[in-house]
N, C-alpha and C. Protein backbone atom coordinates (compact mmCIF):
# COMPACT_ATOMS: atom_id res chain seq x y z
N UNK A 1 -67.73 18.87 -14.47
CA UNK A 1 -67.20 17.74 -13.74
C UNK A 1 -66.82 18.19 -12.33
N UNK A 2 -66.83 17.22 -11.85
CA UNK A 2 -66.68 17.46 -9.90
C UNK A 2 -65.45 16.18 -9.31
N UNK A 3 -64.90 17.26 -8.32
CA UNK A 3 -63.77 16.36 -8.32
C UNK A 3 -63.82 15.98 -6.56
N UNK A 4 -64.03 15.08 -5.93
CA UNK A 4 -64.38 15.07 -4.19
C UNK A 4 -63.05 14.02 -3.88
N UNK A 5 -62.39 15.15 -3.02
CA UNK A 5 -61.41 14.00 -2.22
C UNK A 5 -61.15 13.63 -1.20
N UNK A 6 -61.24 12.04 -0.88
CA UNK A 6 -61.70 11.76 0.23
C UNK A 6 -60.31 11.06 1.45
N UNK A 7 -59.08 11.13 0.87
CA UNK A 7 -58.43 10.46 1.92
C UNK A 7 -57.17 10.36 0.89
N UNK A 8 -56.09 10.71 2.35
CA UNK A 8 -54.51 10.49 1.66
C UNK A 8 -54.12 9.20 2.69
N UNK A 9 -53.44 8.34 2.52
CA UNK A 9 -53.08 7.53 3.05
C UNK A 9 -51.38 7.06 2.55
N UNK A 10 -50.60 7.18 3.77
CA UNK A 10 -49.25 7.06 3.58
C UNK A 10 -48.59 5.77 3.91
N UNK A 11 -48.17 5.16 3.10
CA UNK A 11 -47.67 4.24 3.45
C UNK A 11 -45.93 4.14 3.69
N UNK A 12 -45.28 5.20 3.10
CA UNK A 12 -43.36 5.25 3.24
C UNK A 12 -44.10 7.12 2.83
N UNK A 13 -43.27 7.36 4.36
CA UNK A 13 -43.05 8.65 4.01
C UNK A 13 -41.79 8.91 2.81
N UNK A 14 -41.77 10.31 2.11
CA UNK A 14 -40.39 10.13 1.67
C UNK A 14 -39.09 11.04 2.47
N UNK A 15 -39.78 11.55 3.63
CA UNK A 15 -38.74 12.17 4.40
C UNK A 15 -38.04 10.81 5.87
N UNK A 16 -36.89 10.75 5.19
CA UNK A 16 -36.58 9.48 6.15
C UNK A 16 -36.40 9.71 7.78
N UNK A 17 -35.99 10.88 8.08
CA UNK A 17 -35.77 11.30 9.21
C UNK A 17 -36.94 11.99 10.01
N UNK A 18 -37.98 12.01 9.62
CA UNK A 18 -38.76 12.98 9.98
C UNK A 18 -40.36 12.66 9.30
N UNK A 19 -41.22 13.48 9.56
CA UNK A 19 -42.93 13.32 8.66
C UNK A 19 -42.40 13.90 7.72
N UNK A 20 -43.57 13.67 6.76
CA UNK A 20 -43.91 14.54 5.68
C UNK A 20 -44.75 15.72 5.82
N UNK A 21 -44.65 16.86 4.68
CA UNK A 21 -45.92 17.66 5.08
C UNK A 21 -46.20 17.82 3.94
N UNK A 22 -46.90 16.98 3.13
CA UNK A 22 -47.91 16.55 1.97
C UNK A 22 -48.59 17.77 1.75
N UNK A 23 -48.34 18.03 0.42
CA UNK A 23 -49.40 19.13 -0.06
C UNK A 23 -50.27 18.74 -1.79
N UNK A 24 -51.56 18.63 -1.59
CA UNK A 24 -52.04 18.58 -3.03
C UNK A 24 -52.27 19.70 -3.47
N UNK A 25 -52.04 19.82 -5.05
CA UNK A 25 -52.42 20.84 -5.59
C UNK A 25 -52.76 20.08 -6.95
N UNK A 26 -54.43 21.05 -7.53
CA UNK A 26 -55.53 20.41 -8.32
C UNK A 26 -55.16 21.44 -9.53
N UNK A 27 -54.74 21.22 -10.63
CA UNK A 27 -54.71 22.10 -11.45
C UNK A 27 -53.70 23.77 -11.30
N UNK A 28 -52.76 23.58 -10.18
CA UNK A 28 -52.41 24.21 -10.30
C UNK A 28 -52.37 25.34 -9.35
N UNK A 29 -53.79 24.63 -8.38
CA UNK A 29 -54.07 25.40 -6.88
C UNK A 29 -53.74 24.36 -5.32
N UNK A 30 -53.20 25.27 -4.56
CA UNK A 30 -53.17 24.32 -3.35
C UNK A 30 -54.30 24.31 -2.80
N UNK A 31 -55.04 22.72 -2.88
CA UNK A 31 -55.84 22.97 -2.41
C UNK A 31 -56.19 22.04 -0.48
N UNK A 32 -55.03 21.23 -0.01
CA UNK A 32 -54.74 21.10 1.00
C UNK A 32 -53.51 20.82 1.33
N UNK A 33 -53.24 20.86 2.81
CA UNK A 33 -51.72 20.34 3.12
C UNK A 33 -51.25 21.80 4.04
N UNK A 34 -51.72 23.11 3.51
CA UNK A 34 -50.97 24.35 4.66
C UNK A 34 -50.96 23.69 5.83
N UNK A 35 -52.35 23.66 6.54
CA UNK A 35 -52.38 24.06 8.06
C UNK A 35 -52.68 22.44 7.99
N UNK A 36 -52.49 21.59 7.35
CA UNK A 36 -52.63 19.94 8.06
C UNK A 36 -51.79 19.65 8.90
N UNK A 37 -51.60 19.07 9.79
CA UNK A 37 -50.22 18.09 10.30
C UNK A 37 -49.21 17.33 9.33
N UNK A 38 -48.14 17.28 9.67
CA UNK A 38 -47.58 16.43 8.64
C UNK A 38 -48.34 14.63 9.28
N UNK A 39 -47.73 13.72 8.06
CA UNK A 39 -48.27 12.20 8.20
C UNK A 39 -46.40 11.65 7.76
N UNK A 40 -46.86 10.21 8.82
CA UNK A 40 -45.94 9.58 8.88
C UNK A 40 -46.44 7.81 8.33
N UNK A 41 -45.39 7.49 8.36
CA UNK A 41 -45.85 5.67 8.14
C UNK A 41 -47.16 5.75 8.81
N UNK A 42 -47.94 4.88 7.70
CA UNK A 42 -49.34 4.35 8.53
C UNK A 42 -50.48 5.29 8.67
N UNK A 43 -49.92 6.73 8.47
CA UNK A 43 -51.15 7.50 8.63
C UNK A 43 -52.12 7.82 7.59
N UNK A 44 -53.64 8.39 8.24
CA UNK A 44 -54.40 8.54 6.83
C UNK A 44 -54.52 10.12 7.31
N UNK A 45 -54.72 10.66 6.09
CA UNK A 45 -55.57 12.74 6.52
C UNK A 45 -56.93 12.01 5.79
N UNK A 46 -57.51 12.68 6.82
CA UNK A 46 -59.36 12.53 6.20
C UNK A 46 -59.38 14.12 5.43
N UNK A 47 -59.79 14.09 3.80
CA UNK A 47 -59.51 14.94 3.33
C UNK A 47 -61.09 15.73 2.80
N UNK A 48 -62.18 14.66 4.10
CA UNK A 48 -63.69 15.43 3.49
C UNK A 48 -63.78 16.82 3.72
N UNK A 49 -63.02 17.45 4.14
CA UNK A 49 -63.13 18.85 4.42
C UNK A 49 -62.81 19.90 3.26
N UNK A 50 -62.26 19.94 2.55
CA UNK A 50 -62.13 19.62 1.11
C UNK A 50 -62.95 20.33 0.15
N UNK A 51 -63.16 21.41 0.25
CA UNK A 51 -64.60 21.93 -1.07
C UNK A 51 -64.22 20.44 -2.51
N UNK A 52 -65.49 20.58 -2.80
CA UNK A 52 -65.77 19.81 -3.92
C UNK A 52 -65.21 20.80 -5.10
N UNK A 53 -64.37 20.08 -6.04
CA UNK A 53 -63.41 21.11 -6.89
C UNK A 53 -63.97 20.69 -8.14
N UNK A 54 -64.45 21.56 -8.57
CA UNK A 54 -65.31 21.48 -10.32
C UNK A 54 -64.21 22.13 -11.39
N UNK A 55 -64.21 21.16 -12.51
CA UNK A 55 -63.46 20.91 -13.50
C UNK A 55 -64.03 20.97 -14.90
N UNK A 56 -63.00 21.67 -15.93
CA UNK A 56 -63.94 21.01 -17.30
C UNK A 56 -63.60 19.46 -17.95
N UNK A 57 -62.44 20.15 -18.68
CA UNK A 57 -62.44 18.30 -19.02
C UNK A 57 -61.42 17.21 -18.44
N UNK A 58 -60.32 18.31 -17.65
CA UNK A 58 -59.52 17.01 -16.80
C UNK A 58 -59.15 18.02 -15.80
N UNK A 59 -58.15 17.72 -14.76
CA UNK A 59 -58.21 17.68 -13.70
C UNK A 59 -56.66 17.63 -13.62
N UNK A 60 -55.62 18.46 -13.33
CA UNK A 60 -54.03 17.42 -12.78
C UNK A 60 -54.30 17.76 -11.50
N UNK A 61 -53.83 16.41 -10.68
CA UNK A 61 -53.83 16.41 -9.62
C UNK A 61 -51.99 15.87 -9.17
N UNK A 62 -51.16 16.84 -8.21
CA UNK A 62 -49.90 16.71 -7.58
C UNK A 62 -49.71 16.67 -6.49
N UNK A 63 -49.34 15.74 -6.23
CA UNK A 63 -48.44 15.69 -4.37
C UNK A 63 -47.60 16.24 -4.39
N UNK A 64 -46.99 17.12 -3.31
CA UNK A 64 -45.68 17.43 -3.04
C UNK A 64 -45.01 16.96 -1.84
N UNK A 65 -44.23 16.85 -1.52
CA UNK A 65 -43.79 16.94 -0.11
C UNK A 65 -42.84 18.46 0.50
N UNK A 66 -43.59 18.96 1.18
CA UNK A 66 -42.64 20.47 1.32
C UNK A 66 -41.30 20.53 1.93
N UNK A 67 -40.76 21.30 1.65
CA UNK A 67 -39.42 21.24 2.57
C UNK A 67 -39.30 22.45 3.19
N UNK A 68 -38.97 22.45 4.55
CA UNK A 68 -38.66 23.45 5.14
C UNK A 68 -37.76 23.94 4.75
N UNK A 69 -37.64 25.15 4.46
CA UNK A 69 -36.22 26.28 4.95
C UNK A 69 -36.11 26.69 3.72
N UNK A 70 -36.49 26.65 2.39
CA UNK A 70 -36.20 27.12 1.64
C UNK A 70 -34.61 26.54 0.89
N UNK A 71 -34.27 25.63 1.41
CA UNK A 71 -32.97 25.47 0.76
C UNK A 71 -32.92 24.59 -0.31
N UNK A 72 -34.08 23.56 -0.47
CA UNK A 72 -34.40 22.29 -1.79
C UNK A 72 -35.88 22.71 -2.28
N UNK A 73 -36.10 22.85 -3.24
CA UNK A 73 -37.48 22.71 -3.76
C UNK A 73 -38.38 21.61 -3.48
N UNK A 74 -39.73 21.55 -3.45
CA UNK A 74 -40.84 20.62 -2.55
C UNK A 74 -40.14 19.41 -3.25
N UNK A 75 -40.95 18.34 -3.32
CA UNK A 75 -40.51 16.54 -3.62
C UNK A 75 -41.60 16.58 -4.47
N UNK A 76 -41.58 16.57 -5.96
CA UNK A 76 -42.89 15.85 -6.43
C UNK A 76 -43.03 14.12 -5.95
N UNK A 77 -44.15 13.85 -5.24
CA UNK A 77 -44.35 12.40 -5.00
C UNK A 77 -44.87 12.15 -5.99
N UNK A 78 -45.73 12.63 -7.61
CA UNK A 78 -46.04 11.64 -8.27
C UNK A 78 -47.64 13.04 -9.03
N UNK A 79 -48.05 12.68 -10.21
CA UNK A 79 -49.34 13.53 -10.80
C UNK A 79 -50.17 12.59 -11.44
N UNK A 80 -51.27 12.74 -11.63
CA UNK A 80 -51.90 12.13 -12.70
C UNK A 80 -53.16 13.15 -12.95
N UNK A 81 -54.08 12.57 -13.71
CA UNK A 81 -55.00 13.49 -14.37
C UNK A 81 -56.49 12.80 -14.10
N UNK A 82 -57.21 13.23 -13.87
CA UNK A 82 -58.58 13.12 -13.57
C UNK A 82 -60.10 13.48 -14.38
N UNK A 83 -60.72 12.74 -15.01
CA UNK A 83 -61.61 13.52 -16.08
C UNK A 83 -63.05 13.00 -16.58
N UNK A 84 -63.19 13.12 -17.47
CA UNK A 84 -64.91 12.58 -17.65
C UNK A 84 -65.05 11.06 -17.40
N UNK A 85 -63.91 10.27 -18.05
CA UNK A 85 -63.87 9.07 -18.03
C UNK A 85 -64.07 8.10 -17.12
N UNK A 86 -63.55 9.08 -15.89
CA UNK A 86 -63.87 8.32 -14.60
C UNK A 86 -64.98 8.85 -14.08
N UNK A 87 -66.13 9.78 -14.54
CA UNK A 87 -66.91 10.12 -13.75
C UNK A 87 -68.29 8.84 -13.50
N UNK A 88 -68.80 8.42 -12.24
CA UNK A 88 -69.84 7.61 -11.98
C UNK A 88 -69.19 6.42 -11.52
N UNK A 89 -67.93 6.37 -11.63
CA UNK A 89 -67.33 5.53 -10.93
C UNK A 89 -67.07 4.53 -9.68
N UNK A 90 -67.68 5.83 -8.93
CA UNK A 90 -67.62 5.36 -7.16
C UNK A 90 -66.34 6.00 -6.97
N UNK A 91 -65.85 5.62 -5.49
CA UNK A 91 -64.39 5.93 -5.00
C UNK A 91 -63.20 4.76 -5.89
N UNK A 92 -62.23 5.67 -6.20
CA UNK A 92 -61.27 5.20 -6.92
C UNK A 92 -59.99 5.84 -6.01
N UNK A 93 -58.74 5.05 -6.48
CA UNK A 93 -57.61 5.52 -5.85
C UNK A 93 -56.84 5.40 -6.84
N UNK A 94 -55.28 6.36 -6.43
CA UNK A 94 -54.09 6.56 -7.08
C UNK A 94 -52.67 6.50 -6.04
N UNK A 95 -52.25 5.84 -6.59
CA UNK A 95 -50.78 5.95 -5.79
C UNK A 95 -49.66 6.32 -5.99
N UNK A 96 -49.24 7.47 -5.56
CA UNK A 96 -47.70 8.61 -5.86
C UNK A 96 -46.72 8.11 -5.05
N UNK A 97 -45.66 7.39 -6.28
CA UNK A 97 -44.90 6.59 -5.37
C UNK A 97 -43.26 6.65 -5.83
N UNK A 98 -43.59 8.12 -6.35
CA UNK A 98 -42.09 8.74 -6.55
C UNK A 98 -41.60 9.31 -5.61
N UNK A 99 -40.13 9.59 -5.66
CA UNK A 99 -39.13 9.51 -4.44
C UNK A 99 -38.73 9.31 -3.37
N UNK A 100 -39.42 7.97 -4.04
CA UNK A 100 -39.27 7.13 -2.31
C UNK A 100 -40.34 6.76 -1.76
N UNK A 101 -40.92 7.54 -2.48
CA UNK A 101 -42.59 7.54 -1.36
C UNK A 101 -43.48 6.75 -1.40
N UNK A 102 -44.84 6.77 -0.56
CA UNK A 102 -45.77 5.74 -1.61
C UNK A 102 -47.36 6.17 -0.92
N UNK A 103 -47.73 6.90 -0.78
CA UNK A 103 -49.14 7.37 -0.96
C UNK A 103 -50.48 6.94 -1.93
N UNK A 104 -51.43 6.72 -1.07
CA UNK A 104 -52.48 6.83 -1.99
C UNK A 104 -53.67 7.08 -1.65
N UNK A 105 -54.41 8.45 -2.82
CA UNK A 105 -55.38 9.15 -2.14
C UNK A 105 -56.56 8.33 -2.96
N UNK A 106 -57.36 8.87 -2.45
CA UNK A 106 -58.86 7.98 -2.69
C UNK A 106 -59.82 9.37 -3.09
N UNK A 107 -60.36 9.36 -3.92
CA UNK A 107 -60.81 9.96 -4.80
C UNK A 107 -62.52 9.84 -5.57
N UNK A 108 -63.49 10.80 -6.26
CA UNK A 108 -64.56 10.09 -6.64
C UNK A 108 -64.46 11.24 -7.66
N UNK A 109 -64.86 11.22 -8.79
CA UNK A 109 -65.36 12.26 -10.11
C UNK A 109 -66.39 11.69 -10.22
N UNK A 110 -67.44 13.13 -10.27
CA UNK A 110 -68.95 12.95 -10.55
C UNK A 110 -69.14 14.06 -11.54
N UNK A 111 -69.90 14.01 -12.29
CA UNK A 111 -70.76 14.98 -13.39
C UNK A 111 -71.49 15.90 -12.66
């Protein structure tokens, strides 16, 4: 299974004072968000840059929101799981809309 992701789109950051600096991680790996910019209300990250991430039978996929300084642990915005079921689908989306937040990335699973 193949996992291609194509776009985060923010709609409520969950840092009120400030951006976010959104990080996904696929199973357990970061696989964007280091060197991105953070996103604020309204923004999208175009996430085709992205190696195509191959899977066996599912997929967890996590937002975080990082925090600087080491003094709070990241923000989970929200997980779900990804897997055969959706493969052939077309683009599909999910929306992580814990603590506060409300994101949603756009997504495709192919075989």
């Amino acid at each position: 299974m193949k996992l291609r992701l194509i776009s985060l789109f923010c709609s409520k950051t969950e840092d009120d004072t400030s951006e976010d600096e959104p990080r996904l991680i696929v199973s357990g790996v970061q696989v964007w968000g280091a060197e991105a910019p953070g996103l604020n209300d309204r923004d999208t990250a175009d996430l085709s840059a992205v190696p195509v991430i191959e899977f066996g039978t599912r997929a967890r996929i996590e937002l975080f929101d990082a925090d600087a300084g080491g003094e709070d642990d990241d923000d989970l915005l929200g997980r779900f799981y990804v897997g055969r079921m959706q493969s052939g689908q077309g683009e599909l989306e999910y929306r992580f809309v814990e603590d506060d937040a409300d994101y949603t990335l756009t997504y495709e699973v192919t075989s």
